[in-house]
Each structure stands twice: as C-alpha cells, then as structure tokens.
C-alpha atoms as a PDB file:
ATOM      1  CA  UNK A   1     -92.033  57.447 -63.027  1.00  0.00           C
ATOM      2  CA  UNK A   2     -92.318  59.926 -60.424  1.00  0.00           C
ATOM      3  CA  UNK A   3     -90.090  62.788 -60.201  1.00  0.00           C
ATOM      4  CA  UNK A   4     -86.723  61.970 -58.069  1.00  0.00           C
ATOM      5  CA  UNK A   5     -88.285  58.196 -57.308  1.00  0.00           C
ATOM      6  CA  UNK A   6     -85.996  55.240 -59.205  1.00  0.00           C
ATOM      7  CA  UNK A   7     -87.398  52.215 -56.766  1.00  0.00           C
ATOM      8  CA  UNK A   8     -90.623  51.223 -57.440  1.00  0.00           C
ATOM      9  CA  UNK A   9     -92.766  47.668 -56.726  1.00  0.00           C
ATOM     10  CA  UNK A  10     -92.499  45.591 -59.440  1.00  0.00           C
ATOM     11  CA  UNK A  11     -96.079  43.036 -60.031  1.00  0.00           C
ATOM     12  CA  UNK A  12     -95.569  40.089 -62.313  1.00  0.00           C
ATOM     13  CA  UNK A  13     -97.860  39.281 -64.875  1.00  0.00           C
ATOM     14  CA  UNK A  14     -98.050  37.108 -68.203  1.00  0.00           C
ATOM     15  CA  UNK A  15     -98.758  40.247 -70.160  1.00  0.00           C
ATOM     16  CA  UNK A  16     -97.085  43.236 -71.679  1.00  0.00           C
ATOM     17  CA  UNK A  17     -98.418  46.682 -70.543  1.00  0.00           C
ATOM     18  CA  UNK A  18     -97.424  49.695 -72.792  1.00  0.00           C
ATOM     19  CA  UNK A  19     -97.619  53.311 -72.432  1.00  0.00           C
ATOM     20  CA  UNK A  20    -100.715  54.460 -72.672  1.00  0.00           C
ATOM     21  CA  UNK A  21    -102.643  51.278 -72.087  1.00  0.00           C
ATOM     22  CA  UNK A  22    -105.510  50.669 -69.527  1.00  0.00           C
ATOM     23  CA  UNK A  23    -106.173  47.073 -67.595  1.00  0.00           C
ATOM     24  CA  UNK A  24    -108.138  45.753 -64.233  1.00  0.00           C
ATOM     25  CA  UNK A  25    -106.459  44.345 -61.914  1.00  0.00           C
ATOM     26  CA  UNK A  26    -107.554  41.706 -59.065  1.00  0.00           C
ATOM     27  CA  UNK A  27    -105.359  42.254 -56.540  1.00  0.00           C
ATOM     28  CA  UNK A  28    -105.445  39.463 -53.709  1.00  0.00           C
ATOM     29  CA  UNK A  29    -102.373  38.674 -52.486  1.00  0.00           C
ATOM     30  CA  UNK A  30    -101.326  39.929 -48.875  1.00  0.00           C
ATOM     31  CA  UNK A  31     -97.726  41.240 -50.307  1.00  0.00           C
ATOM     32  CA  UNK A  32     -99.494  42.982 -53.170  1.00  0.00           C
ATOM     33  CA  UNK A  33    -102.185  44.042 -51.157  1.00  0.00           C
ATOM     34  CA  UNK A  34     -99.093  45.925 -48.916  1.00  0.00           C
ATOM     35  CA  UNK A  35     -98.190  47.562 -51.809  1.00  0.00           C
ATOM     36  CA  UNK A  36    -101.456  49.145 -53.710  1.00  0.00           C
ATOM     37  CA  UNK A  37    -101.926  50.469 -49.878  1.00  0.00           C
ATOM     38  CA  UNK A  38     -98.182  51.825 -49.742  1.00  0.00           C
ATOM     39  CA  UNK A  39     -98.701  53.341 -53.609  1.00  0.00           C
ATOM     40  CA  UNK A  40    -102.381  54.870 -52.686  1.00  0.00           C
ATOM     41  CA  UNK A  41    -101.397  56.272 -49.458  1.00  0.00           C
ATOM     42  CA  UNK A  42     -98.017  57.592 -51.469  1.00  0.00           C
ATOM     43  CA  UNK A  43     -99.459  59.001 -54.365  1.00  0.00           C
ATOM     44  CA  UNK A  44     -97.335  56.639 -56.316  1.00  0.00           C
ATOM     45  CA  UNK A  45     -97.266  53.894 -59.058  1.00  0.00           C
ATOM     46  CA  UNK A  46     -95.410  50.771 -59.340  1.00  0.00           C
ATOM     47  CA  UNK A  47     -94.050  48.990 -62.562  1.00  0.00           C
ATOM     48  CA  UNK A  48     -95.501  45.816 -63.889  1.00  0.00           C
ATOM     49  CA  UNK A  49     -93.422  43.586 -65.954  1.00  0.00           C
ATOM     50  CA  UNK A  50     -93.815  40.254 -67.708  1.00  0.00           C
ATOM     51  CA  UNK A  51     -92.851  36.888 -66.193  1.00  0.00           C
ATOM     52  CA  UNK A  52     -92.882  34.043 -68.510  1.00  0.00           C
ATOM     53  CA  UNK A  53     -92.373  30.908 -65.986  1.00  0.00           C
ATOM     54  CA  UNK A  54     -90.139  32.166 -63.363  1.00  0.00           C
ATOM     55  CA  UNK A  55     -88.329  34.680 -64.977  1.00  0.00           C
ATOM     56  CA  UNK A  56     -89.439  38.043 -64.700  1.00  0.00           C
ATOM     57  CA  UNK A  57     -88.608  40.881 -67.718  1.00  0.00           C
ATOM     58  CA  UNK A  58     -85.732  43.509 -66.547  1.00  0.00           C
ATOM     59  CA  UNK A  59     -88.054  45.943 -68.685  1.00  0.00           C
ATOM     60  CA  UNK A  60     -91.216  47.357 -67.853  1.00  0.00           C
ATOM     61  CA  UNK A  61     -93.973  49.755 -67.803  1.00  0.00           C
ATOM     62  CA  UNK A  62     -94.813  52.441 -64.627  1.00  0.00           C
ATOM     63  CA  UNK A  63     -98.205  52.557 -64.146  1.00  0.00           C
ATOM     64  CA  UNK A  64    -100.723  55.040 -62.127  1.00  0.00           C
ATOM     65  CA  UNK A  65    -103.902  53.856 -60.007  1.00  0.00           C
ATOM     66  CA  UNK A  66    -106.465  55.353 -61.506  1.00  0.00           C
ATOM     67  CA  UNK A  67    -109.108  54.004 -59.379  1.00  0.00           C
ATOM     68  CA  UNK A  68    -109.570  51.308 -56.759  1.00  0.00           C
ATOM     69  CA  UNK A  69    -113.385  50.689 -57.696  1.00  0.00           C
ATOM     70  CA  UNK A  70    -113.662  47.712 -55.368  1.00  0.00           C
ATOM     71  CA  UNK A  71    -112.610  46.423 -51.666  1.00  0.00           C
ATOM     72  CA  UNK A  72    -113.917  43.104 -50.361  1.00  0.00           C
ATOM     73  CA  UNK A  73    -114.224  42.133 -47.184  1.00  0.00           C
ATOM     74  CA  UNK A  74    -111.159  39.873 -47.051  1.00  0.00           C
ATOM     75  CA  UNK A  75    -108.651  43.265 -48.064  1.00  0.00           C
ATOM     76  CA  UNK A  76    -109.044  41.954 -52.063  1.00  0.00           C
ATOM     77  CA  UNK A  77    -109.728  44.854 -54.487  1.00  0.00           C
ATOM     78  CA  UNK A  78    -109.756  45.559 -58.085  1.00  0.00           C
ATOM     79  CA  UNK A  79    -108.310  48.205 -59.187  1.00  0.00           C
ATOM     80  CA  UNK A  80    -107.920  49.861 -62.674  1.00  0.00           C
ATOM     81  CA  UNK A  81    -104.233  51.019 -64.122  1.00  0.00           C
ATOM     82  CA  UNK A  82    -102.825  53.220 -66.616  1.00  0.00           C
ATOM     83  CA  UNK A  83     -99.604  53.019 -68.334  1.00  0.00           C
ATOM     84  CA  UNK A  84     -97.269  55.628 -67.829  1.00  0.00           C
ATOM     85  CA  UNK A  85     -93.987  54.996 -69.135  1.00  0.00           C
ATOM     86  CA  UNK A  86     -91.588  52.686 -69.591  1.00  0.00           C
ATOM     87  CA  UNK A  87     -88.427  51.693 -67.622  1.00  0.00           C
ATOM     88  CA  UNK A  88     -85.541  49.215 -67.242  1.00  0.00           C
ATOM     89  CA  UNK A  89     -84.786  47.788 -63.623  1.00  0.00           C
ATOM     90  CA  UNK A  90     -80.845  47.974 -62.882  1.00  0.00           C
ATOM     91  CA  UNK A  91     -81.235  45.779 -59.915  1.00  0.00           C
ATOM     92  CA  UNK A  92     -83.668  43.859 -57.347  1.00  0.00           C
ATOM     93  CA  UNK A  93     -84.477  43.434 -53.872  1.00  0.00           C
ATOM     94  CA  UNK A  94     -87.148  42.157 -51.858  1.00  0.00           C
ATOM     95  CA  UNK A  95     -89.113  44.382 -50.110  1.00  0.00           C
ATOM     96  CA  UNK A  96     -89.832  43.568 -46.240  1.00  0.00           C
ATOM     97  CA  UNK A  97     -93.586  42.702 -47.325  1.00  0.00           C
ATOM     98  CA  UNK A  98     -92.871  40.068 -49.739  1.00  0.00           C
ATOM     99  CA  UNK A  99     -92.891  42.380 -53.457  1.00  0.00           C
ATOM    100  CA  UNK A 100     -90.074  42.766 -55.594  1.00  0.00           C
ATOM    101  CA  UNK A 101     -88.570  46.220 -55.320  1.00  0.00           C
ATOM    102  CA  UNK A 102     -86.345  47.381 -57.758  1.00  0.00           C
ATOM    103  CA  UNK A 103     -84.325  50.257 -58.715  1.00  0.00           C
ATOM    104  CA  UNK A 104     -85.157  51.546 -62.401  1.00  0.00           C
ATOM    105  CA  UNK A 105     -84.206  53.720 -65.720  1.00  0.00           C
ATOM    106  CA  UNK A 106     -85.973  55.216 -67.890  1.00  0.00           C
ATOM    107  CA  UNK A 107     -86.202  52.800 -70.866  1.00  0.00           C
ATOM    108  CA  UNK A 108     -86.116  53.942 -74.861  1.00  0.00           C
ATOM    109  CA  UNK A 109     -86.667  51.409 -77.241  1.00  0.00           C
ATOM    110  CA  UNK A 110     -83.534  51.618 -79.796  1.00  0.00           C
ATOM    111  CA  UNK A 111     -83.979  54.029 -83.072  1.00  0.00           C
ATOM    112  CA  UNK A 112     -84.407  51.866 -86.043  1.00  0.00           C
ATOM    113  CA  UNK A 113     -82.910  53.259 -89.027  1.00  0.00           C
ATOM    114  CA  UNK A 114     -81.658  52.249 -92.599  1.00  0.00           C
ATOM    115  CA  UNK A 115     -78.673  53.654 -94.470  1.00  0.00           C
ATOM    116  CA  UNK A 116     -79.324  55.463 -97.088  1.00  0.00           C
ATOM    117  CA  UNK A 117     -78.310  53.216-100.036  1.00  0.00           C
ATOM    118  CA  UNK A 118     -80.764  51.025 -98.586  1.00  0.00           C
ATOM    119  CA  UNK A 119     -84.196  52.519 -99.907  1.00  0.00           C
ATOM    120  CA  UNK A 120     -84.792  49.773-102.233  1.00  0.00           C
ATOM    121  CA  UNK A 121     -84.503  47.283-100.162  1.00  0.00           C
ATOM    122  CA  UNK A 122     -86.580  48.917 -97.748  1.00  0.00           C
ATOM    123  CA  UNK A 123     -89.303  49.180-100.235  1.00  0.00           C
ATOM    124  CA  UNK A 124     -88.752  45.650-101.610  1.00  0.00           C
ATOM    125  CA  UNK A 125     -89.259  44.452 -97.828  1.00  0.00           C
ATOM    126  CA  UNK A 126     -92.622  46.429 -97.279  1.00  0.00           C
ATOM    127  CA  UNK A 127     -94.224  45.270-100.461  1.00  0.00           C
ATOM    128  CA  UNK A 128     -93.775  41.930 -99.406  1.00  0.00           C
ATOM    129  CA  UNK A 129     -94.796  42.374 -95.985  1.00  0.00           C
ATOM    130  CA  UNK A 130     -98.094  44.187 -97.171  1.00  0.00           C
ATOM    131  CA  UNK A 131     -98.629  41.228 -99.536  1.00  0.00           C
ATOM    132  CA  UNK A 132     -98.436  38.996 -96.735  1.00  0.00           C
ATOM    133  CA  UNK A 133    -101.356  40.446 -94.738  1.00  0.00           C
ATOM    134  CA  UNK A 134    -103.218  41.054 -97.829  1.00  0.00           C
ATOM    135  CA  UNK A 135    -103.297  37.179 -98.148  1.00  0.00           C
ATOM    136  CA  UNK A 136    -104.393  36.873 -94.458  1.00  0.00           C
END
C-alpha cells in the first residue's frame, strides 16, 4: 500500500488476487470508472477483494495499474493489474461516487508451526498427503 495511505477503493470480484499476481480487468461501471481515474491521476492503487454473493472478504490484496491499454468510446477501459500486497480492511464507507472505501492493515497470514515432539506426525501427515496426489 502506499506509504502513509490506509484508505483505499475496494473492487469486488469472485476471485482471489495474491501478491505478485497479474490479471485484466474490464472496467465499465461509472463508480469504478471514478475510481481507476482518481487512482491514475493519484499515482495510486486500490485493493480488490473477493465477494462470494453479497458478502465481500475483510481481506485483500493492493494492487498497482500497470497499464490502461484500452479506452472506449463510452469511458470503458481495460486495464492490466499487479498484486502488491496484502491487507485487512478495519472498516467501510461508501465513497461519494458509489465504490467502497475502506480503511486497511497490513495483513500477515498466521505462522504455521509444529511443536517439536511433533516431527513424526508431521512426517506421517506428508507421506500421506504425497500419496494422495501420486494417485491423482
């Protein structure tokens, strides 16, 4: 996320982005429009995160505009993305253009670790999940 910035535009989408990750977009809606102009014209990013019906995920991913390759007529454009980071919105508002804004954290997935007495049974657990995709 950018430096001192913790509100960004949030843009739904029945997908997870990660870090690192690269996706078009078809951008055609007026309040989305609104924001790729604020972002461009800004220097900025905005976070995409998943919605699955009409719930929206309180984590997701910053990304950069790394192009807008194509404007049409009508103010549609596609535009290409890049993953950035992730992040974890502490609350939402609606922005006066019709986007969800929302104010964000950096996001770190938790550490996964096994005590120490547990080595077998981390073992046993790999063998088995290797012998699963070997049958697959």
């Amino acid at each position: 996320m950018d430096a001192g910035r913790d509100t960004l535009g949030l843009f739904p989408l029945g997908l997870v982005l990660l870090p690192g990750e690269t996706i078009p977009l078809h951008i055609f809606e007026e309040r989305y429009k609104k924001m790729i102009k604020y972002c461009t014209e800004n220097d900025t990013g905005f976070g995409i995160v998943s919605k699955l019906d009409s719930e929206i995920s309180t984590v997701g991913c910053y990304v950069e505009i790394l192009e807008v390759y194509n404007v049409y007529e009508n103010g549609n454009m596609d535009i290409l993305v890049k993953g950035i980071n992730k992040f974890q919105t502490k609350s939402t508002s609606l922005n006066r253009n019709g986007y969800i804004e929302a104010v964000v954290q950096p996001y770190k997935d938790a550490e996964e670790s096994f005590p120490s007495g547990n080595s077998q049974l981390l073992n046993r657990t790999l063998n088995k999940f290797k012998g699963i995709l070997d049958k697959t």
